[in-house]
N, C-alpha and C. Protein backbone atom coordinates (compact mmCIF):
# COMPACT_ATOMS: atom_id res chain seq x y z
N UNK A 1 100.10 96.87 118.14
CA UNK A 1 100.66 97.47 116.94
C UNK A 1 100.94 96.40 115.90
N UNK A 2 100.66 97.20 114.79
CA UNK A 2 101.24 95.75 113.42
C UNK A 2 99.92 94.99 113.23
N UNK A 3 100.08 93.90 112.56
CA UNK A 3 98.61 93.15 112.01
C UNK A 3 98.27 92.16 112.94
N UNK A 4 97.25 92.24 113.02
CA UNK A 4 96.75 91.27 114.05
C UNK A 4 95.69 90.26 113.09
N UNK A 5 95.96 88.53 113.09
CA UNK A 5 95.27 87.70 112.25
C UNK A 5 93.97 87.23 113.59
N UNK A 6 92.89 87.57 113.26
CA UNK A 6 92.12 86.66 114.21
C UNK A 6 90.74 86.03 113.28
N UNK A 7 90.64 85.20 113.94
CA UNK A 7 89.63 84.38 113.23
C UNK A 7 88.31 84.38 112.97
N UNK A 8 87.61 84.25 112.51
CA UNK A 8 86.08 84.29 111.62
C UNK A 8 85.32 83.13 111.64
N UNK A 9 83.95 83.34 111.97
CA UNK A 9 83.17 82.36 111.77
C UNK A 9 83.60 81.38 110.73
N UNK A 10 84.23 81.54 109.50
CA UNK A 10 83.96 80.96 108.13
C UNK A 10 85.41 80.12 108.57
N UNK A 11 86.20 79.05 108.42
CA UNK A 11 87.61 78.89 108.83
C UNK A 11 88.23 79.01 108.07
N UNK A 12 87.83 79.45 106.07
CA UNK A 12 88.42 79.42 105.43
C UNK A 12 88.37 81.03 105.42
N UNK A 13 88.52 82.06 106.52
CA UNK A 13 88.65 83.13 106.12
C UNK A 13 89.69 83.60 107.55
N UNK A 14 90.27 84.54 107.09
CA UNK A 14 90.98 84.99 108.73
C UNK A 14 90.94 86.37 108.47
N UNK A 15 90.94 87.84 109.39
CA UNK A 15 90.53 88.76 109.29
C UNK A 15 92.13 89.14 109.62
N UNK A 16 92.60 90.43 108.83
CA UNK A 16 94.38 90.69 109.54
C UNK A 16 93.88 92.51 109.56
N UNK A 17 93.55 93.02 111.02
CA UNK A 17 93.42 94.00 111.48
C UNK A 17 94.58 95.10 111.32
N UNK A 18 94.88 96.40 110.78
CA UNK A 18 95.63 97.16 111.66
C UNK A 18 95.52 98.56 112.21
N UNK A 19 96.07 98.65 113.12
CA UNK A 19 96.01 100.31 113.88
C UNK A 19 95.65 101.11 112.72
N UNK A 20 95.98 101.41 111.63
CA UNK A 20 95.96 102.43 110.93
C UNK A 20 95.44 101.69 109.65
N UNK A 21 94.75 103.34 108.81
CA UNK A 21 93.80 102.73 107.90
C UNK A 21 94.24 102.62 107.04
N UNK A 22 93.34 101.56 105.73
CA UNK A 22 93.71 100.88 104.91
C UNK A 22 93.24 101.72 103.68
N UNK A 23 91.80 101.82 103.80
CA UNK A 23 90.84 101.84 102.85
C UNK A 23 90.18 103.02 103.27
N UNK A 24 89.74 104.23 102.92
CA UNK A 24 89.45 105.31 102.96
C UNK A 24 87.74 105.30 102.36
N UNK A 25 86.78 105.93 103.52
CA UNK A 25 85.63 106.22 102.84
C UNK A 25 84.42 105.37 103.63
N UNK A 26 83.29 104.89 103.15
CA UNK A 26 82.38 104.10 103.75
C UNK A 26 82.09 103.00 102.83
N UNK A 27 82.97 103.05 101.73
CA UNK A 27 82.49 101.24 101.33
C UNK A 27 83.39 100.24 101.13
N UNK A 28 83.08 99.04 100.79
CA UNK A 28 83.94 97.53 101.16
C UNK A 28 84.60 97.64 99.86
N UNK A 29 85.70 96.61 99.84
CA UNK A 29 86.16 96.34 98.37
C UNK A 29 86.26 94.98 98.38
N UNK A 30 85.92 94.39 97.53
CA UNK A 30 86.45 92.74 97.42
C UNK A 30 86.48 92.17 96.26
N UNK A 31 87.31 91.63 96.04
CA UNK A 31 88.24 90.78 94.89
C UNK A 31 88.19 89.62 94.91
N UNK A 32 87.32 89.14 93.65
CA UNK A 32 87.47 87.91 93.17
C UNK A 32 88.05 86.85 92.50
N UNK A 33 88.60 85.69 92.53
CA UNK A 33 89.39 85.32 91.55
C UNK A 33 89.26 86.04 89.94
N UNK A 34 90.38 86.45 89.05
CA UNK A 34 89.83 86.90 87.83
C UNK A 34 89.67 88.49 87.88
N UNK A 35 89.38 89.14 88.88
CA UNK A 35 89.18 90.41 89.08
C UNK A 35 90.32 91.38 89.41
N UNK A 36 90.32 92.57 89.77
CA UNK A 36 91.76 93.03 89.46
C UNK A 36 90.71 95.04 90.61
N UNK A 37 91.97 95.01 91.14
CA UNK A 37 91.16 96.30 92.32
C UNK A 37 92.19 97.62 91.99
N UNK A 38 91.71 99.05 92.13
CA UNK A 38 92.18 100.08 92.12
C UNK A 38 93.80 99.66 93.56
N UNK A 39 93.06 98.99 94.53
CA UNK A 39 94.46 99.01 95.34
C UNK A 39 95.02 98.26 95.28
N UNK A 40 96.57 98.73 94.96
CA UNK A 40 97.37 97.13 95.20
C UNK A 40 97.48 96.11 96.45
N UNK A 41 97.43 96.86 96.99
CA UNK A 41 97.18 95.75 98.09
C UNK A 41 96.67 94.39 97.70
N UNK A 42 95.61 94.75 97.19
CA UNK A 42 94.69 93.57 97.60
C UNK A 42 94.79 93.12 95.91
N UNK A 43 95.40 93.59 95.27
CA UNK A 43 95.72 92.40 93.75
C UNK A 43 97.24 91.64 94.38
N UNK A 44 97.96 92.74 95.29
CA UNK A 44 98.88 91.62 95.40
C UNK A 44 98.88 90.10 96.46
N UNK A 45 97.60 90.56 97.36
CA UNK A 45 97.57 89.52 98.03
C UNK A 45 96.86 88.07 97.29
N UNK A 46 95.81 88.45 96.25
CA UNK A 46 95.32 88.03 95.23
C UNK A 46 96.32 87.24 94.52
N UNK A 47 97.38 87.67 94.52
CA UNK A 47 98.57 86.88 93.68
C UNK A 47 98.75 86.19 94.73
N UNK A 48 98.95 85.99 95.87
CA UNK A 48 99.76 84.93 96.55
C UNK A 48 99.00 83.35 96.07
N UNK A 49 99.74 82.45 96.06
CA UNK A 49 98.93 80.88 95.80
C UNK A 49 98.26 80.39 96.94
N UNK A 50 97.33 80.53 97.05
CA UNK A 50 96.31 79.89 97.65
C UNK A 50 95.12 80.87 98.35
N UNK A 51 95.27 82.09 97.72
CA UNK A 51 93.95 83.14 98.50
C UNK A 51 92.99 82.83 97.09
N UNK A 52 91.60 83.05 97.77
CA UNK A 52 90.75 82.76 97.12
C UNK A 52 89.70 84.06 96.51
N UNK A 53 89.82 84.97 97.54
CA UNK A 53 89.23 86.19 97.86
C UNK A 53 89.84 87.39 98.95
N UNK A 54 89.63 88.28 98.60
CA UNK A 54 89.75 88.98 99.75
C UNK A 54 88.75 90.28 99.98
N UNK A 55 88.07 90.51 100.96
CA UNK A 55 87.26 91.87 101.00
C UNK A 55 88.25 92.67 102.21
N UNK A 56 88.28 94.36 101.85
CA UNK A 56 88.79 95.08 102.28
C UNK A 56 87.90 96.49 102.60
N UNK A 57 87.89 96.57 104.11
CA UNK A 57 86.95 97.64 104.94
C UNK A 57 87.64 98.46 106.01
N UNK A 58 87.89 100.05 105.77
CA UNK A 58 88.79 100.92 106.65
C UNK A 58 90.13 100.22 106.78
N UNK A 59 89.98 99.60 107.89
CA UNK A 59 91.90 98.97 108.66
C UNK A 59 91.19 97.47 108.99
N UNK A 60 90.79 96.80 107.87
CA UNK A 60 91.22 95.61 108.09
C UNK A 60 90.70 94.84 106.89
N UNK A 61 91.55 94.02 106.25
CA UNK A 61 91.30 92.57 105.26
C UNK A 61 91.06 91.35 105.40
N UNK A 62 89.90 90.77 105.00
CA UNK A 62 89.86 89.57 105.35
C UNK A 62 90.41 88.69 104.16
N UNK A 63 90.83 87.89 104.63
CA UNK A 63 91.12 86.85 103.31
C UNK A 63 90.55 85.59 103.78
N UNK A 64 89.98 85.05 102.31
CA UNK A 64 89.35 83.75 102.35
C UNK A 64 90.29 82.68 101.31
N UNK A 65 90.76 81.55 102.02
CA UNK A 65 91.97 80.53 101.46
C UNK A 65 91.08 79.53 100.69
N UNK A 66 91.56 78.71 99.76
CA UNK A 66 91.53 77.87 99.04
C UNK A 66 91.50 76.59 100.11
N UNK A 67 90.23 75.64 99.72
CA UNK A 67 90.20 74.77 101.40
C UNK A 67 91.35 74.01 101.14
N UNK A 68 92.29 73.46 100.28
CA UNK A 68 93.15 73.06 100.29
C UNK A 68 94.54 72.86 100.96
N UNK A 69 94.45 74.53 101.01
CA UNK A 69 95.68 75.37 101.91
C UNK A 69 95.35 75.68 103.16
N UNK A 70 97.27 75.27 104.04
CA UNK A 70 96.87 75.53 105.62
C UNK A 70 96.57 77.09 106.30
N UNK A 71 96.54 77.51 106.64
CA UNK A 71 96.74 78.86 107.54
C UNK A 71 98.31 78.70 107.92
N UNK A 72 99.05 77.67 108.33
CA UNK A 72 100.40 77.97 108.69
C UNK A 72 101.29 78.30 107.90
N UNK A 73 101.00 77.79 106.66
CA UNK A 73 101.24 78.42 105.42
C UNK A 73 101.09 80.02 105.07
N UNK A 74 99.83 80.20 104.99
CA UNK A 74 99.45 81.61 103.96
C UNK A 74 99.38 82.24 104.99
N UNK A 75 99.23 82.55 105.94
CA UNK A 75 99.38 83.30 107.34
C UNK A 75 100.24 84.76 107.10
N UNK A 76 101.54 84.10 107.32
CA UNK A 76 103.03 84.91 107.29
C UNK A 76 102.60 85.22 106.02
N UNK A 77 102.97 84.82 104.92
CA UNK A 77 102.94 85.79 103.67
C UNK A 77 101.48 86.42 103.21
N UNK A 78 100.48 86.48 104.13
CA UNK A 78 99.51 87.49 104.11
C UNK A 78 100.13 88.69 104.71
N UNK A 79 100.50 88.27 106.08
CA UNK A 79 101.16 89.29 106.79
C UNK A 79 102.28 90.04 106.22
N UNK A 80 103.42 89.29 105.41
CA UNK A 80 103.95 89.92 104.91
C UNK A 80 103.80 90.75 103.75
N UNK A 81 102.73 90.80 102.97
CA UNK A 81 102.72 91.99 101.68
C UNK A 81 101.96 92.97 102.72
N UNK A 82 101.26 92.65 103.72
CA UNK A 82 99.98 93.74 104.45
C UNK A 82 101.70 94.99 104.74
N UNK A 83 102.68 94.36 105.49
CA UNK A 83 103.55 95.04 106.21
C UNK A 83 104.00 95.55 105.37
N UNK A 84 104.41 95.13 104.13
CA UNK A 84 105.61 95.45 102.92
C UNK A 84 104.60 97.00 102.61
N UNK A 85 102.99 96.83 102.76
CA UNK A 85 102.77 98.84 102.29
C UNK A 85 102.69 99.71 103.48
N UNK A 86 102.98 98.60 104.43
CA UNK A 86 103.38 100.05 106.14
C UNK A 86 102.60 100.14 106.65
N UNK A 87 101.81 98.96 107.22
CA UNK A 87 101.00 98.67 107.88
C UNK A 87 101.19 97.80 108.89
């Protein structure tokens, strides 16, 4: 139960899974720096400092970090806006 972060071929990306769905329908969404999405979700994770991207499919988001930034860092406060819409 709750988000589960597991990892991706890419290391600058981590995938945060959950039980229940996100994104409604059969296609992807993804947000580019500069770009701006019908769901908040994913403009607000977009705001955090150091995401670079994020694509969003049914019940799960991947986010791709800025190579700069750690994962021990942006981790938790990925997790935390995913939880803050009840997920």
């Amino acid at each position: 139960m709750g988000v589960r972060a597991e990892a991706t071929p890419n290391p600058n990306a981590l995938k945060f899974t959950t039980d229940s769905l996100i994104f409604e329908g059969d296609s992807s969404i993804s947000v580019m720096p500069g770009d701006t999405s019908e769901h908040a979700i994913l403009n607000d994770l977009m705001a955090i400092n150091g995401v670079d991207n994020v694509f969003g499919y049914q019940n799960f988001i991947t986010v791709n970090k800025a190579f700069d930034v750690e994962w021990d860092e942006l981790q938790p406060r990925v997790i935390e806006v995913i939880e803050k819409y009840g997920y």
